[in-house]
Every structure is written in structure tokens, then in C-alpha cells.
Protein backbone atom coordinates (compact mmCIF):
# COMPACT_ATOMS: atom_id res chain seq x y z
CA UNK A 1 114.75 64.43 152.68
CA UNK A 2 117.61 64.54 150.05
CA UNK A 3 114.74 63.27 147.38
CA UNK A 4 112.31 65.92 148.18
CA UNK A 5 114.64 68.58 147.89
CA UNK A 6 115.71 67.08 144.76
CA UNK A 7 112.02 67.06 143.60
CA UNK A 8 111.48 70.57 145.00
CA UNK A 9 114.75 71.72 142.80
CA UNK A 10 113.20 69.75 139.43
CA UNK A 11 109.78 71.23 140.38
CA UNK A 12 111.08 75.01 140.21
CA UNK A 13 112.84 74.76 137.03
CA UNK A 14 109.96 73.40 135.27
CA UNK A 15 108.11 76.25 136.65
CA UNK A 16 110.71 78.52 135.07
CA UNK A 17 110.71 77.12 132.17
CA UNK A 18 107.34 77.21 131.75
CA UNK A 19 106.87 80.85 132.60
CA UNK A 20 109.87 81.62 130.39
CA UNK A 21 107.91 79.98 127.46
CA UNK A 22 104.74 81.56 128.20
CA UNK A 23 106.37 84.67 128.32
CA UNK A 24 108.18 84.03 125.21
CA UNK A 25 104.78 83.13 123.24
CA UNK A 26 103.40 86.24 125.03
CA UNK A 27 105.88 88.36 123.21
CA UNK A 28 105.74 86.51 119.93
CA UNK A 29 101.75 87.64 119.83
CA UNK A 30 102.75 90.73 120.89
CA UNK A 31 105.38 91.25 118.30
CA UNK A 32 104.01 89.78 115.23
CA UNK A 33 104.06 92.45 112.41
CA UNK A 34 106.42 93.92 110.17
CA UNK A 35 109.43 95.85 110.85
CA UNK A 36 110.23 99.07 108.78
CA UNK A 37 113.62 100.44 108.79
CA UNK A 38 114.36 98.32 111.42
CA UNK A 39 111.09 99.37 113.96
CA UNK A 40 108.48 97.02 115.04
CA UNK A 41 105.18 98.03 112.88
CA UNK A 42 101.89 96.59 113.89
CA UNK A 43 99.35 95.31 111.39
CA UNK A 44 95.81 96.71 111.48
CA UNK A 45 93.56 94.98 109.06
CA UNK A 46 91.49 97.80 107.17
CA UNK A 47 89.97 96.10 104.21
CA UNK A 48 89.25 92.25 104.06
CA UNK A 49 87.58 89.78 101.86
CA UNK A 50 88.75 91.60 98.31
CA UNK A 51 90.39 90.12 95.60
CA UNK A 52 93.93 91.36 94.94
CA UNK A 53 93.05 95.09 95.16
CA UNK A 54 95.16 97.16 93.53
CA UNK A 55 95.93 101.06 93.08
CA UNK A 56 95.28 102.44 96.73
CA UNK A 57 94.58 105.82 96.69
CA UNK A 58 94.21 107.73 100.32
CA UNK A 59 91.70 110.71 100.65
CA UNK A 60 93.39 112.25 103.53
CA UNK A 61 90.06 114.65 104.00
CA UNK A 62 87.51 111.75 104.23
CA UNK A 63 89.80 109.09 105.37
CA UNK A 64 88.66 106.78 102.86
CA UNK A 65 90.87 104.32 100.90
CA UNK A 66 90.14 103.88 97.66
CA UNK A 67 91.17 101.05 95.35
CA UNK A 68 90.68 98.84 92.49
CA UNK A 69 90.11 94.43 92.57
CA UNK A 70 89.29 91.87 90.41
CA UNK A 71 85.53 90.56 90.35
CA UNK A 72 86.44 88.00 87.49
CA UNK A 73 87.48 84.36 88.25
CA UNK A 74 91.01 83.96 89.06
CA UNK A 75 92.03 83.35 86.14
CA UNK A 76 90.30 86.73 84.65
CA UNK A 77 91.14 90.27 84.21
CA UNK A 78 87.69 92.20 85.30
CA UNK A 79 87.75 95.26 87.59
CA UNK A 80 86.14 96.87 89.23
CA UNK A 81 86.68 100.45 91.94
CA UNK A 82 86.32 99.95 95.24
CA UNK A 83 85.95 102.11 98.65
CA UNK A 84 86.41 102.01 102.25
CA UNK A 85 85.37 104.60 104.52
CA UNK A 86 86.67 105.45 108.39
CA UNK A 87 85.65 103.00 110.85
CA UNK A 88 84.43 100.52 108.13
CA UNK A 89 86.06 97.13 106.78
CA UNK A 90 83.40 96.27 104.47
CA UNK A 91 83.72 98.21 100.92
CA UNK A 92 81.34 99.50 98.99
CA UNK A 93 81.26 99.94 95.10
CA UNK A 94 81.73 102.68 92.48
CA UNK A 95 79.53 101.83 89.92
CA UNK A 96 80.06 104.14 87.06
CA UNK A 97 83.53 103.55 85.92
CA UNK A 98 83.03 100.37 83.50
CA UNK A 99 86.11 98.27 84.31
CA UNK A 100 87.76 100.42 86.69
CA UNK A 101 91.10 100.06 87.53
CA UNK A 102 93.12 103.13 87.92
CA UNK A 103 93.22 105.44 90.65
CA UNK A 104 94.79 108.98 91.38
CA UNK A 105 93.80 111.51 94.11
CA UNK A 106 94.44 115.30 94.33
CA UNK A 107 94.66 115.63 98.18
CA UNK A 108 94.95 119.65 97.74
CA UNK A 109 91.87 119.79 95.88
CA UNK A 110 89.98 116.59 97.44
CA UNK A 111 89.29 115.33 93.62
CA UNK A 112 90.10 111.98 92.59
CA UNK A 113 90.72 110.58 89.19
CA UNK A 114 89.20 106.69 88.37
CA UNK A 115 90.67 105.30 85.20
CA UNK A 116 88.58 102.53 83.24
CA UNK A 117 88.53 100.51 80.03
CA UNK A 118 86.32 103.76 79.06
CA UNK A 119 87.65 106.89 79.72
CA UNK A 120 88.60 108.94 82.67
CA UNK A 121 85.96 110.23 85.44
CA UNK A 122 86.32 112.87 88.27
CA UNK A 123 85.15 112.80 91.95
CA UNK A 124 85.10 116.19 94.31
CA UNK A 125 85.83 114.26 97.89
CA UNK A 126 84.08 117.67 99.69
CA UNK A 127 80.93 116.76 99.42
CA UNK A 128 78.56 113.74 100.02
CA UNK A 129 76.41 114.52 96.99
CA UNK A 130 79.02 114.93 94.39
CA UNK A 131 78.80 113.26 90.98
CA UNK A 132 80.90 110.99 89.29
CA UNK A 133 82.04 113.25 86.26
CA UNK A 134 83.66 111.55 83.15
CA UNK A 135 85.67 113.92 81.69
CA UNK A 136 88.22 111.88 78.74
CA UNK A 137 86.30 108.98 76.53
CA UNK A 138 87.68 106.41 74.14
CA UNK A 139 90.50 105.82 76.22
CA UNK A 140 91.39 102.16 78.47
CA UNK A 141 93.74 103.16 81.04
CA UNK A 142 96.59 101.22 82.89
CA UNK A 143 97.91 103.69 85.39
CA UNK A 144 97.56 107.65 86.40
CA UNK A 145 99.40 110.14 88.85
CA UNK A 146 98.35 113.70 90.23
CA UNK A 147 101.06 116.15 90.50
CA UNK A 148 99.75 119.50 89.28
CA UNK A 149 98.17 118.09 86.21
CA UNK A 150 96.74 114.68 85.71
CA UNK A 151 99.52 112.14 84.05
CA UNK A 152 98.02 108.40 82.77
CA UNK A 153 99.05 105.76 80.74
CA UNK A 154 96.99 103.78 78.14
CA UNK A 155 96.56 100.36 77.60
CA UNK A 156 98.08 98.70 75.45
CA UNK A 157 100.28 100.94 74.04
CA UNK A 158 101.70 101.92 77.73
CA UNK A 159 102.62 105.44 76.51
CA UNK A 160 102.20 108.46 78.89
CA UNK A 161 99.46 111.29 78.44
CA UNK A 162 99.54 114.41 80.77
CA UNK A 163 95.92 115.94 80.86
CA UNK A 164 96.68 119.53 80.37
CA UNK A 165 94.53 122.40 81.39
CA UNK A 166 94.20 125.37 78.58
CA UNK A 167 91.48 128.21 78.08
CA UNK A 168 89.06 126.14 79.85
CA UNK A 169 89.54 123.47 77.56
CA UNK A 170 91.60 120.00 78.05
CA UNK A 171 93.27 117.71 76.22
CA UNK A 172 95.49 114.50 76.49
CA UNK A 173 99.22 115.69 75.74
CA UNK A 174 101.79 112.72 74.80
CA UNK A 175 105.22 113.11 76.28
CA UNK A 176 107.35 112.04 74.15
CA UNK A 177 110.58 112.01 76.15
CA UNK A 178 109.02 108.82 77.63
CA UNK A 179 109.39 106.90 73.73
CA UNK A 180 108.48 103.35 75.38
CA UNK A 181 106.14 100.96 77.13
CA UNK A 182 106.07 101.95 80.67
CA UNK A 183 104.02 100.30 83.25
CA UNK A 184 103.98 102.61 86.20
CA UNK A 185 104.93 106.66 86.74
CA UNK A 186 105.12 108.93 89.87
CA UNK A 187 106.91 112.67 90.11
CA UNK A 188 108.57 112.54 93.85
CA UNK A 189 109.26 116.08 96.12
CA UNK A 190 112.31 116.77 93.93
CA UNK A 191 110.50 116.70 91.06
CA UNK A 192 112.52 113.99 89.52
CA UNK A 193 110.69 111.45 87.72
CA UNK A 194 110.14 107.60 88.27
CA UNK A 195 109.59 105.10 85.92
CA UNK A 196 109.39 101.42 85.44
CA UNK A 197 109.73 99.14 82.12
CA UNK A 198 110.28 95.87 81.53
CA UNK A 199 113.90 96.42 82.50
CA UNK A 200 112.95 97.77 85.73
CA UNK A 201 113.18 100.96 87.62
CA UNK A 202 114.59 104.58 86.25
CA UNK A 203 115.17 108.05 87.75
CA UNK A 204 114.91 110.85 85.08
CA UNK A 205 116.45 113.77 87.21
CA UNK A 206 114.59 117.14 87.42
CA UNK A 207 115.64 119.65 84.44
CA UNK A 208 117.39 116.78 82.46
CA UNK A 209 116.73 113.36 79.94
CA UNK A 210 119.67 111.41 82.07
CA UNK A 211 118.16 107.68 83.42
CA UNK A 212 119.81 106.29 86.46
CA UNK A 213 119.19 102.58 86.38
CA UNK A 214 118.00 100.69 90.13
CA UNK A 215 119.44 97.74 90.34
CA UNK A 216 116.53 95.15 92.10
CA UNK A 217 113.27 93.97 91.19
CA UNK A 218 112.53 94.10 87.71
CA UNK A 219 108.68 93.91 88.32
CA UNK A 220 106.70 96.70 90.45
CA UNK A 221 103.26 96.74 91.18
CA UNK A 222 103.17 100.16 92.11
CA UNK A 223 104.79 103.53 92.70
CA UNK A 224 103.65 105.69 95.74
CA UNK A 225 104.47 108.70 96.66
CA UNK A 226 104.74 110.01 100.34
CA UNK A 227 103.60 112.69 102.71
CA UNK A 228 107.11 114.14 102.55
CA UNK A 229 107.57 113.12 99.13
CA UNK A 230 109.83 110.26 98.95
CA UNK A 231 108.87 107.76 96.29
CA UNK A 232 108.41 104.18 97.53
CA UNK A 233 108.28 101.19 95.47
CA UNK A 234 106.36 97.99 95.82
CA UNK A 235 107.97 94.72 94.32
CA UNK A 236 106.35 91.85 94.87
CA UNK A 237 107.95 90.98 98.45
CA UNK A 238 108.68 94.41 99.93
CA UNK A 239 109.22 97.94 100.04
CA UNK A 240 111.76 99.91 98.37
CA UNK A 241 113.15 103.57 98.34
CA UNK A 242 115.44 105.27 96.21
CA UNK A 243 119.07 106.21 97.87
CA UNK A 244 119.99 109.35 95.17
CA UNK A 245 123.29 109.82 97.13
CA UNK A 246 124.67 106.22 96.09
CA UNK A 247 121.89 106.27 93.42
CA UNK A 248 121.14 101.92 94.80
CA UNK A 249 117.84 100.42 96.07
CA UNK A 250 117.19 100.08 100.08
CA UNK A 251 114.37 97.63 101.16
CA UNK A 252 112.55 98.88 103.81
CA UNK A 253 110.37 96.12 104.96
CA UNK A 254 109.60 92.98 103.64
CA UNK A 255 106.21 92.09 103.38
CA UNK A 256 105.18 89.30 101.05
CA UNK A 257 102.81 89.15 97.86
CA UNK A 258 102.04 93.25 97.87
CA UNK A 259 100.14 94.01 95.37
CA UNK A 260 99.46 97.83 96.22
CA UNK A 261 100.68 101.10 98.21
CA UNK A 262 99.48 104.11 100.13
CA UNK A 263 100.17 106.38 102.81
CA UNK A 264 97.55 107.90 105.31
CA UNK A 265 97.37 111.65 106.62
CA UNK A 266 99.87 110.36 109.43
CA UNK A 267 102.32 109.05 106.74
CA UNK A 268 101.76 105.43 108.08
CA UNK A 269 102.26 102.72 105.01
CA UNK A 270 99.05 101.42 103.81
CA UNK A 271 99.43 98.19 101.55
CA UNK A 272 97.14 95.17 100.04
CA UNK A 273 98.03 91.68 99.63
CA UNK A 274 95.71 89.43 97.53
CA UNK A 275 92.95 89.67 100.12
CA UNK A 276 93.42 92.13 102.72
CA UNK A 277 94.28 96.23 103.07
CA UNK A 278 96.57 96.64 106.12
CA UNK A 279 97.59 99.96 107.28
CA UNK A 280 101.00 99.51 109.48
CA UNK A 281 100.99 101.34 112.94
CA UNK A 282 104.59 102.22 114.70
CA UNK A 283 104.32 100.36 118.36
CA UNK A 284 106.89 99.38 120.91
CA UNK A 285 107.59 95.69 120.61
């Protein structure tokens, strides 16, 4: 009798144990995403089968992602612009922008801007039988932001050019308070500026020529702007904002090998690693 209630006692902590590790794997399926600013995020797989796509770009009226991705051998540079539309995860191509790789989006105006080795071209986003309209030539360009005008920089010089409107007539307009090489560019909802260099990461304050220095990655991959307008930054293993009160760097989730950044109409974070566009959902955990 003593033995079977022995064997009874073994038998129901082995049950326990068991449940207590199937409930534990249960909530390790459940849970596995990516946490930002400390809550649970779920990843939902939007884009697959690309080759590090760059350059997101979010048309909030469409809900279609855009982006840029390599269609050369690994060990190539060759680009080409991508797009995905709702309730699609296959992408289809933008063929008129010869080695398209930048991408900027007016969201007020549902026009985007695609940047190639060519020239700039123009897309209205209202409707379906709009035209792809080049509208700057002899020009290869690295990176572009929309913030009331049209800012870009050329490759390989890396200076900025804002695209100013005048008398019905446009032209590229060098700013020359940015004297160097700068690799990326964004104008947040203070109107300071961002830049980044091969030093890293600088705030030019609104009105003013002063540079605060971020201390943190000195490589970005892009600069994003949100719904609210708070700048975000990606480095190659994470998010970043800017704190202006202590002027430092906060990482706000850690995601590894990012290579690009948007944010939907709901202000959820869109990002790409080298294969995959994931949009991240807030969900209990």
C-alpha cells in the first residue's frame, strides 16, 4: 500500500511538471516577438522573399508599403523599387525608375518621390491610372525626405538638395549649412533637423546652426519619422529615439540586422531585415 501511494505521489508530480512545461512552451509561442518600450509587440510578416529591402515608405491612403532591394548577387549593388499592397505578401515591381533606390512619400498629398541612378520621378497615390512622372534628370540619388518641399541627397558627393517650388518652375537648391558627406536626413515635429555622417548622429535645433552630438551607433540605415513626429533611428540591431531633455540616445527595441523603417496609419513600427517586412502589432503577452 505504502508503494502505491508512493507511486501515486511520483505519478502526480510528473503530471505537474509536465503541464507546467507545456504551459511554459505554450507561452513561449505565444510570446515570441519583440518588446518596445518595454510592451510585448507581435510580429506580422508583411513582405517575404526580398533581398535586404531598404527605404520603406508607407502610403497611409492605399496601405501600400513601398520599398527598395537588391536584385544583384550578394555581392552587388543593383536596385531596384518595390511594392506591396493591403492583403498581399507578394510584391510587385516599379519598372521605370532605372536603379531605384530612394523613396519619400507625401502622405498629405498621396505623391511619392522614387530616387534612381537617373533622376527623380513622381507618383499621385489617388488614382489607379496615374503615371510615373520623372521630374529631375542627371542626378543618382542616395536618400530623400518630404517635409513641405522635397529634400535628397546625391551620390557620391552625399551633399543635400531641397527641390524648391518657384513660379511654376523647380529647381535643385544646395544647402549649404550641411558643408559635408551626409548619409541620411529627416526634419522631426519640432522642426529640428537630423543628420547622420560618418561620425554618427546630429541634431541641428530649429532656428539655429548648433549640432548636438548622440552618443551610440555610428552607422544608421535609416531615419523615420513618426505619426506624431518623433524621429526614430535604425542602427543595425535596434531602434533608437532622441531624448532632447538629456539630449542621449534611448533604444527602444532591439531587433537584429534592420535594414529599414516605417510607420503605418496606426503608428505601428514597420521594419525589414535582409529578407522579410514585419509590421509590429501591440498584444497582451
Amino acid at each position: 500500500m505504502k508503494n502505491f501511494l508512493m507511486l501515486c505521489f511520483v505519478c502526480l508530480i510528473a503530471a505537474a511538471t509536465l503541464s507546467d512545461a507545456n504551459s511554459s512552451t505554450a507561452d513561449k509561442e505565444k510570446c515570441e516577438g519583440i518588446h518596445v518600450r518595454d510592451k510585448f509587440h507581435k510580429k506580422v510578416v508583411i513582405g517575404m522573399g526580398l533581398n535586404r529591402p531598404y527605404q520603406l515608405a508607407y502610403d497611409h491612403h492605399n496601405h501600400k508599403i513601398f520599398f527598395s532591394y537588391n536584385i544583384g548577387k550578394d555581392d552587388e549593388d543593383s536596385f531596384e523599387i518595390g511594392y506591396i499592397e493591403k492583403g498581399h505578401i507578394k510584391h510587385k515591381v516599379l519598372k521605370e525608375v532605372e536603379n531605384g533606390f530612394a523613396i519619400a512619400i507625401n502622405n498629405n498629398d498621396n505623391v511619392v518621390y522614387f530616387g534612381g541612378s537617373d533622376g527623380i520621378y513622381k507618383l499621385h497615390l489617388k488614382t489607379n491610372d496615374s503615371v510615373t512622372e520623372k521630374i529631375l534628370s542627371h542626378q543618382n540619388i542616395w536618400d530623400m525626405f518630404f517635409k513641405h518641399h522635397l529634400y535628397f541627397i546625391v551620390y557620391p558627393s552625399q551633399k543635400l538638395y531641397k527641390y524648391e517650388h518657384s513660379k511654376n518652375k523647380t529647381k535643385p537648391e544646395h544647402q549649404k549649412s550641411i558643408h559635408e558627406k551626409i548619409f541620411q536626413f529627416a526634419i522631426d515635429g519640432d522642426d529640428d533637423k537630423f543628420i547622420t555622417n560618418e561620425t554618427g548622429l546630429y541634431r541641428i535645433k530649429n532656428g539655429t546652426d548648433h549640432r548636438i552630438f548622440y552618443e551610440g551607433p555610428k552607422i544608421y540605415r535609416a531615419i523615420e519619422i513618426d505619426n506624431k513626429g518623433v524621429a526614430h533611428f535604425s542602427g543595425q540591431n535596434g531602434i533608437f529615439v532622441a531624448n532632447k531633455k538629456n539630449d542621449t540616445l534611448e533604444k527602444i527595441a532591439h531587433v537584429k540586422n534592420i535594414f529599414g523603417l516605417a510607420f503605418d496609419s496606426n503608428n505601428n513600427i514597420i521594419y525589414s531585415d535582409p529578407h522579410e517586412i514585419v509590421k509590429l502589432v501591440p498584444e497582451e503577452c
